[in-house]
C-alpha atoms as a PDB file:
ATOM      1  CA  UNK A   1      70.283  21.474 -32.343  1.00  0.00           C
ATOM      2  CA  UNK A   2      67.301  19.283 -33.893  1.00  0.00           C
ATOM      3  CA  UNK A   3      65.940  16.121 -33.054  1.00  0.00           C
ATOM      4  CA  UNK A   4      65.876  12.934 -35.270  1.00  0.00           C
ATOM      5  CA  UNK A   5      62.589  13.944 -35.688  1.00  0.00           C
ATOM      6  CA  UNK A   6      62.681  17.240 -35.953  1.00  0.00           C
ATOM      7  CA  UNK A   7      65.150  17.332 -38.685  1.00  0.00           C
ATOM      8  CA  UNK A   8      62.978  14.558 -40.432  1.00  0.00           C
ATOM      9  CA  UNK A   9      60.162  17.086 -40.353  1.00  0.00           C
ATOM     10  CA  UNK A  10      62.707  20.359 -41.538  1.00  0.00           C
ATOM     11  CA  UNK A  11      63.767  18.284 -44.282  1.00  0.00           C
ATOM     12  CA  UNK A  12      60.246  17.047 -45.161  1.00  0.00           C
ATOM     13  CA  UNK A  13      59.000  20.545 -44.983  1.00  0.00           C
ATOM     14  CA  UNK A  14      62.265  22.226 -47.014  1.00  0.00           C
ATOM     15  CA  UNK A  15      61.555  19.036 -49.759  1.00  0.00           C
ATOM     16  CA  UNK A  16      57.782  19.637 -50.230  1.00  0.00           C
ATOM     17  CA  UNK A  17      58.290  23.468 -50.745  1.00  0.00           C
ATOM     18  CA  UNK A  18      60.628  22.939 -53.351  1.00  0.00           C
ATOM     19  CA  UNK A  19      58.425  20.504 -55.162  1.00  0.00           C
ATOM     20  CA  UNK A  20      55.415  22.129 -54.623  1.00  0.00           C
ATOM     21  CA  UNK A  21      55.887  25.640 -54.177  1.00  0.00           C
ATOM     22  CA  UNK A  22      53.557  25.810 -50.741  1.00  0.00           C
ATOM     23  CA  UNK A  23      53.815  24.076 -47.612  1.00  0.00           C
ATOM     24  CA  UNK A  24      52.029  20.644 -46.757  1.00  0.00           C
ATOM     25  CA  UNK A  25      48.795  20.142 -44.827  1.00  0.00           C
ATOM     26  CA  UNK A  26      48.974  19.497 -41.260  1.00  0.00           C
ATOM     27  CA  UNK A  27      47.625  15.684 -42.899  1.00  0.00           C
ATOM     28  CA  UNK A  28      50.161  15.528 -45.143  1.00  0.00           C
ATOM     29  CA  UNK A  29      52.503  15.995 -42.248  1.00  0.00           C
ATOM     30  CA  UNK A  30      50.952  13.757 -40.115  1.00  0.00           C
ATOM     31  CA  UNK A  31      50.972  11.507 -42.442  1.00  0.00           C
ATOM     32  CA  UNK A  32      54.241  11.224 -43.573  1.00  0.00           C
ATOM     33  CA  UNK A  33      55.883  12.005 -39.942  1.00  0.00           C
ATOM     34  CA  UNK A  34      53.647   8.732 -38.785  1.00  0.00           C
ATOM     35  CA  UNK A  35      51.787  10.660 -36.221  1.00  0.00           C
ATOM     36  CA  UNK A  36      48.542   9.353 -35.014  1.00  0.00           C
ATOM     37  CA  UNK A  37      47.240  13.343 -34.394  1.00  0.00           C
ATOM     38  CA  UNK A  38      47.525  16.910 -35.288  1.00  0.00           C
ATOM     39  CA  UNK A  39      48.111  17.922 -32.069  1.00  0.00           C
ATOM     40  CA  UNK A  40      51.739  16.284 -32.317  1.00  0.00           C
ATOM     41  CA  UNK A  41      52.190  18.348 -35.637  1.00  0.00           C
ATOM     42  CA  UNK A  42      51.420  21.242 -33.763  1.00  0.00           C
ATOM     43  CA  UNK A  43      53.495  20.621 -31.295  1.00  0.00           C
ATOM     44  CA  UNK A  44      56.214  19.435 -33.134  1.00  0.00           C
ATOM     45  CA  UNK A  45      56.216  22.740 -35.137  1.00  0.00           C
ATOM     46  CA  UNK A  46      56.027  24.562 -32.329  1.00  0.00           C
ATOM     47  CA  UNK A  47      59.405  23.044 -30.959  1.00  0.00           C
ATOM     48  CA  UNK A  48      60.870  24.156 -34.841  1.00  0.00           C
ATOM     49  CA  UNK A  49      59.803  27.555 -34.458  1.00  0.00           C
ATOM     50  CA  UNK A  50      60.759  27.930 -30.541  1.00  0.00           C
ATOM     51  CA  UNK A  51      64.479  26.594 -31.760  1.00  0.00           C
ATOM     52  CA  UNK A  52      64.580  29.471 -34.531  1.00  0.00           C
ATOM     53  CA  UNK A  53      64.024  27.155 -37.802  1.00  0.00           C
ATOM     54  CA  UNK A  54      60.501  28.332 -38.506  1.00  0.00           C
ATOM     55  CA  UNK A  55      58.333  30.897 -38.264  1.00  0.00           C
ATOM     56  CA  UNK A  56      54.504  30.140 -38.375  1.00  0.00           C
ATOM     57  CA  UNK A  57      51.423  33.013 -39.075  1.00  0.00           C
ATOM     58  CA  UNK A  58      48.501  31.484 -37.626  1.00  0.00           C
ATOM     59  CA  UNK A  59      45.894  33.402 -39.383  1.00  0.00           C
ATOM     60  CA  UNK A  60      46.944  31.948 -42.716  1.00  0.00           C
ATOM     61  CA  UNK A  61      46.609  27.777 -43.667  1.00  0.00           C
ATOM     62  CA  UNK A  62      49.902  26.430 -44.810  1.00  0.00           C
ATOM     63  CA  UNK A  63      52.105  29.750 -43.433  1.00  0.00           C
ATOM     64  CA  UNK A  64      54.730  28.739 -42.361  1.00  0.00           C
ATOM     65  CA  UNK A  65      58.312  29.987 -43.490  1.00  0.00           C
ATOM     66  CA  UNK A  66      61.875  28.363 -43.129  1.00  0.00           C
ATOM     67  CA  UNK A  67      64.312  30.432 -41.152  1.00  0.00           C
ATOM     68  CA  UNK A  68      67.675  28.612 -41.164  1.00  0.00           C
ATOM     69  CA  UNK A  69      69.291  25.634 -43.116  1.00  0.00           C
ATOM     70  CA  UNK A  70      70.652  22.516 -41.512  1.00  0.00           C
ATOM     71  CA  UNK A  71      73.541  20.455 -42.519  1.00  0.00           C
END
Protein backbone atom coordinates (compact mmCIF):
# COMPACT_ATOMS: atom_id res chain seq x y z
CA UNK A 1 0.00 0.00 0.00
CA UNK A 2 1.26 3.65 -1.10
CA UNK A 3 1.33 6.78 0.56
CA UNK A 4 -0.54 10.02 -0.48
CA UNK A 5 2.63 10.84 -1.61
CA UNK A 6 3.86 8.08 -2.93
CA UNK A 7 1.04 7.45 -5.21
CA UNK A 8 1.30 11.25 -6.20
CA UNK A 9 4.82 10.44 -7.31
CA UNK A 10 3.68 6.73 -9.18
CA UNK A 11 1.16 8.62 -10.94
CA UNK A 12 3.46 11.56 -11.79
CA UNK A 13 6.06 9.16 -12.93
CA UNK A 14 3.40 6.64 -14.98
CA UNK A 15 1.95 10.32 -16.58
CA UNK A 16 5.35 11.74 -17.70
CA UNK A 17 6.39 8.38 -19.38
CA UNK A 18 3.45 8.31 -21.35
CA UNK A 19 3.86 11.85 -22.52
CA UNK A 20 7.30 11.80 -22.92
CA UNK A 21 8.48 8.50 -23.60
CA UNK A 22 11.48 8.67 -20.74
CA UNK A 23 11.36 9.28 -17.20
CA UNK A 24 11.69 12.84 -15.50
CA UNK A 25 14.79 14.37 -13.93
CA UNK A 26 15.31 13.99 -10.36
CA UNK A 27 14.44 18.25 -10.80
CA UNK A 28 11.58 17.69 -12.53
CA UNK A 29 10.51 15.49 -9.69
CA UNK A 30 11.48 17.63 -7.15
CA UNK A 31 9.90 20.06 -8.58
CA UNK A 32 6.65 19.00 -9.14
CA UNK A 33 6.51 16.70 -5.79
CA UNK A 34 7.38 20.27 -3.91
CA UNK A 35 10.48 18.94 -2.38
CA UNK A 36 13.07 21.32 -1.22
CA UNK A 37 16.04 18.43 -2.12
CA UNK A 38 17.06 15.48 -4.10
CA UNK A 39 17.82 13.59 -1.34
CA UNK A 40 13.92 13.29 -0.58
CA UNK A 41 13.52 12.11 -4.31
CA UNK A 42 15.90 9.59 -3.61
CA UNK A 43 14.49 8.55 -0.84
CA UNK A 44 11.15 8.67 -1.83
CA UNK A 45 12.00 6.34 -4.79
CA UNK A 46 13.68 4.24 -2.79
CA UNK A 47 10.47 3.58 -0.58
CA UNK A 48 8.64 2.84 -4.40
CA UNK A 49 11.10 0.39 -5.29
CA UNK A 50 11.46 -1.30 -1.63
CA UNK A 51 7.34 -1.67 -1.87
CA UNK A 52 7.73 -3.51 -5.40
CA UNK A 53 6.38 -0.52 -7.76
CA UNK A 54 9.75 0.34 -9.25
CA UNK A 55 12.77 -0.84 -10.14
CA UNK A 56 15.75 1.67 -10.47
CA UNK A 57 19.44 0.88 -12.46
CA UNK A 58 21.72 3.24 -10.97
CA UNK A 59 24.33 3.28 -13.57
CA UNK A 60 21.92 4.79 -16.08
CA UNK A 61 20.21 8.69 -15.63
CA UNK A 62 16.48 8.52 -15.85
CA UNK A 63 16.33 4.33 -15.38
CA UNK A 64 13.91 3.67 -13.71
CA UNK A 65 11.03 1.16 -14.73
CA UNK A 66 7.35 0.74 -13.42
CA UNK A 67 6.62 -2.64 -11.94
CA UNK A 68 2.94 -2.72 -10.93
CA UNK A 69 -0.24 -0.52 -11.58
CA UNK A 70 -2.30 1.08 -8.88
CA UNK A 71 -5.94 1.67 -8.78
Amino acid sequence: MLTPKQLKLFKFLKHYKTQNEIMPKFDEIKSFMNMKSKSGVYQMLGYLEWKGYIKRHPAHARAIQLLKEVA
